[in-house]
Protein backbone atom coordinates (compact mmCIF):
# COMPACT_ATOMS: atom_id res chain seq x y z
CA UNK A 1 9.04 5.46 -43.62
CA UNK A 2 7.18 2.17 -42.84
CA UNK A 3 10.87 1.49 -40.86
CA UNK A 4 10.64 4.44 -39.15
CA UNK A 5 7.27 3.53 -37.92
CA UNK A 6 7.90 0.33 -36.87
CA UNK A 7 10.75 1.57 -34.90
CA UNK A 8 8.58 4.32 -33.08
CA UNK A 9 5.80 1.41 -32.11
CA UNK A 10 8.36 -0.84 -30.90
CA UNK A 11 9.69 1.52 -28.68
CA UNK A 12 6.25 3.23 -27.63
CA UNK A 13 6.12 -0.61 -27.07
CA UNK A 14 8.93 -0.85 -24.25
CA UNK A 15 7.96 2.40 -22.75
CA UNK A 16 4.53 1.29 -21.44
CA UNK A 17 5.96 -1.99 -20.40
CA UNK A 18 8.60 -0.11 -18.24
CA UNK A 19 6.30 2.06 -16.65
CA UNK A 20 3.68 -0.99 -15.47
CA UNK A 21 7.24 -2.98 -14.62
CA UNK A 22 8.44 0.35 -12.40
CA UNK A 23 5.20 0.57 -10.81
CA UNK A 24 3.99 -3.00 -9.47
CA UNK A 25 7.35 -2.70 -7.16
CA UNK A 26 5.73 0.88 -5.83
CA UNK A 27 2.05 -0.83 -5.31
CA UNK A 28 2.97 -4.39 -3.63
CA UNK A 29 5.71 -1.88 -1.51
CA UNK A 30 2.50 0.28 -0.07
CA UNK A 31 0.37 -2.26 0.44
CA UNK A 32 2.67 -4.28 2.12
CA UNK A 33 3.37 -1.27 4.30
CA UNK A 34 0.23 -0.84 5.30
CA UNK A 35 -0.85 -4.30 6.06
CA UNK A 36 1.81 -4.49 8.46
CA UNK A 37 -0.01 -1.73 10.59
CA UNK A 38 -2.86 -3.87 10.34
CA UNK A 39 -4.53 -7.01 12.43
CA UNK A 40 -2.72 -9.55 10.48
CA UNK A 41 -5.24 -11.96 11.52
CA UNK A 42 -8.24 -10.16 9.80
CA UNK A 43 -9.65 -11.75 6.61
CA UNK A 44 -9.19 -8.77 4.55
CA UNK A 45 -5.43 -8.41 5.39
CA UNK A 46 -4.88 -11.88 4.44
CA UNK A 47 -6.40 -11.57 1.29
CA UNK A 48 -4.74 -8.63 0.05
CA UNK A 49 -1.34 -10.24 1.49
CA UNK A 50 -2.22 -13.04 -0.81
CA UNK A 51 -2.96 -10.65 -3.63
CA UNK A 52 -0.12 -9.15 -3.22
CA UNK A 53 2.05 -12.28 -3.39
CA UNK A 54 0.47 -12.95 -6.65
CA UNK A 55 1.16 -9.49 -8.13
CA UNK A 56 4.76 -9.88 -7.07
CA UNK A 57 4.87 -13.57 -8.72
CA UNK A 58 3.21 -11.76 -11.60
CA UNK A 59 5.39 -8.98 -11.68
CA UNK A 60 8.84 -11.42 -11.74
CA UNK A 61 7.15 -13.29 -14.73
CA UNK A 62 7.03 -10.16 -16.38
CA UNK A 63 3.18 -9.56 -16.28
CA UNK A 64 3.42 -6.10 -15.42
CA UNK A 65 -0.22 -4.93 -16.56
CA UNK A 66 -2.10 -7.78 -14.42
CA UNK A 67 0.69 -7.47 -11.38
CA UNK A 68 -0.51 -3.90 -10.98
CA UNK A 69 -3.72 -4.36 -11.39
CA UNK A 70 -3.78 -7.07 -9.07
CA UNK A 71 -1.54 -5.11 -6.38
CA UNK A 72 -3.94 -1.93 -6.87
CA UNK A 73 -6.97 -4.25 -6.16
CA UNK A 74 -5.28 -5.72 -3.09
CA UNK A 75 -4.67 -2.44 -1.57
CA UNK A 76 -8.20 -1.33 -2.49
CA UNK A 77 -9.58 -3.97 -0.25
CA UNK A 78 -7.47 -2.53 2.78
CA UNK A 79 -8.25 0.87 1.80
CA UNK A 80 -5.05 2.34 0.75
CA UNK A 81 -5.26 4.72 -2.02
């Protein structure tokens, strides 16, 4: 039993960590998108761009919770939902 349960955590475990690693890629994508549509020389742009170059640095060291929060913040600021 106590096998069994360690089994199910571990892979309860994995599960969240693949769906914050599959959806950083989606964020720093739309953001990026939309910033390109944008005045690149406005502050804002440049600071989500620069958000959004740390979520991706997060997101390759395999911080997947603060990469997407960092990428959803970034687009925040340009207003992309």
């Amino acid at each position: 039993m106590k096998k069994t349960l360690a089994v199910l955590a571990l892979t309860l475990a994995f599960s969240a960590s693949v769906a914050f690693a599959s959806g950083c890629p989606v964020q720093i994508k739309k953001g990026r998108e939309a910033a390109a549509k944008m005045d690149q020389m406005d502050a804002k742009v440049k600071a989500a761009l620069a958000k959004l170059d740390e979520a991706q640095k997060l997101h390759d060291s395999g911080k997947h919770a603060d990469s997407l929060k960092t990428a959803i913040e970034a687009n925040q600021s340009i207003g992309v939902k």
